[in-house]
Protein backbone atom coordinates (compact mmCIF):
# COMPACT_ATOMS: atom_id res chain seq x y z
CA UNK A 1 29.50 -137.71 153.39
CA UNK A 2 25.61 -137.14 152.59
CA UNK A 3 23.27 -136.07 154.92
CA UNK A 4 19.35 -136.42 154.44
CA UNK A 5 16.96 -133.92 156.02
CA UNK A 6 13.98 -131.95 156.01
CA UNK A 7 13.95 -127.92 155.79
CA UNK A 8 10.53 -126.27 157.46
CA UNK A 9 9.99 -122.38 156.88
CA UNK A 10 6.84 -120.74 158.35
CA UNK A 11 5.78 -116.90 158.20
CA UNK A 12 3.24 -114.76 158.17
CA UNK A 13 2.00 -112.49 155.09
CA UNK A 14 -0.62 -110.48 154.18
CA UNK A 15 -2.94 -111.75 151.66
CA UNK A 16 -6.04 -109.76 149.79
CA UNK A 17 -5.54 -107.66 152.87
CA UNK A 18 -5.58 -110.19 155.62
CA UNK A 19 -3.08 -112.21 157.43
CA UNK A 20 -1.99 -115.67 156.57
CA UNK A 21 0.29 -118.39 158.21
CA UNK A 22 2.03 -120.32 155.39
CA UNK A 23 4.33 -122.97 155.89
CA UNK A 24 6.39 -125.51 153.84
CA UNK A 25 8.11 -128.36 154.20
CA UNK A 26 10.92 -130.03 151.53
CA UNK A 27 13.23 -132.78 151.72
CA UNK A 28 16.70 -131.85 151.69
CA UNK A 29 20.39 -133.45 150.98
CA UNK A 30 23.50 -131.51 151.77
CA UNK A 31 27.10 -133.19 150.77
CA UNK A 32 31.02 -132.65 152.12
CA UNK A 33 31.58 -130.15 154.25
CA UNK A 34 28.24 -128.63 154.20
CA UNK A 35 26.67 -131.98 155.32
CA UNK A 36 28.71 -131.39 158.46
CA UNK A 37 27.82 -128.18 158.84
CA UNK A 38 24.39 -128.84 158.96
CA UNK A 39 24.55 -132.12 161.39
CA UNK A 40 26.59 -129.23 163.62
CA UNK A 41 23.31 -127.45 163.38
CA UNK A 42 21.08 -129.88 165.00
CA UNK A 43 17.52 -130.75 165.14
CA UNK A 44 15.71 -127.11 165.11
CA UNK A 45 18.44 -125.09 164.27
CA UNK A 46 18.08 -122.26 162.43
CA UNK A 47 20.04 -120.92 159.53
CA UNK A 48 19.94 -119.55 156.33
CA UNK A 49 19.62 -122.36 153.57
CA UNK A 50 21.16 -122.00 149.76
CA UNK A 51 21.38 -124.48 146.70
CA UNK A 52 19.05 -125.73 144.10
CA UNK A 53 16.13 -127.35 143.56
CA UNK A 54 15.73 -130.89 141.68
CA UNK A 55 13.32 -133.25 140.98
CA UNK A 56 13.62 -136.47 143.59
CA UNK A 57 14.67 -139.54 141.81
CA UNK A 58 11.18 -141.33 141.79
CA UNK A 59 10.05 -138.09 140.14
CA UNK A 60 7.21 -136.84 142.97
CA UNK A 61 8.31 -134.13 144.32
CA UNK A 62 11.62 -131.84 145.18
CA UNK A 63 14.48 -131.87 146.93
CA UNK A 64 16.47 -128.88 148.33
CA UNK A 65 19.98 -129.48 147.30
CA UNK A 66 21.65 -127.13 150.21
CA UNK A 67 25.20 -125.67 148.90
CA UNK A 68 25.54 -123.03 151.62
CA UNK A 69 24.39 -122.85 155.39
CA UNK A 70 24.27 -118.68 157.06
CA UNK A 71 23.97 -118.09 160.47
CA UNK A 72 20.40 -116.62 160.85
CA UNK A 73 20.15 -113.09 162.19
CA UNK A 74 17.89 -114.10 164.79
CA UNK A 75 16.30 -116.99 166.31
CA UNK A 76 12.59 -115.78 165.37
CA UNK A 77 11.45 -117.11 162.05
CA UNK A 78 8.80 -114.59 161.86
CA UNK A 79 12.08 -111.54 161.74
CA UNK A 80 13.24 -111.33 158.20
């Protein structure tokens, strides 16, 4: 089993001594067991993503290859 999705992280830092809101937003794949893991997850879950990056197969852009889903430590994205 594959499972297409999209991974969105958004934070606050301090640049040249102000604050900034950054966010991103990358395709992602996950595979096996970890594709289930991550449907179990659901729409806006949140969790602790690891894997690999790769170029997509048309060549524009990335995709997040996810190899490992945490449990987050909290449910505020802004709490490292």
């Amino acid at each position: 089993m594959a499972l297409d999705a999209a991974l969105k992280a958004e934070s606050e830092v301090i640049e040249a001594g102000k604050p900034r809101k950054v966010s991103l937003e990358i395709k992602a794949v996950a595979v096996g067991e970890v594709a289930k893991q991550l449907q179990a997850l659901g729409i806006g879950g949140h969790a602790i993503f690891r894997g690999f990056l790769t170029h997509q197969r048309n060549g524009r852009g990335f995709v997040a290859h996810v190899t490992v889903i945490e449990p987050a430590e909290s449910q505020n994205p802004d709490i490292d």
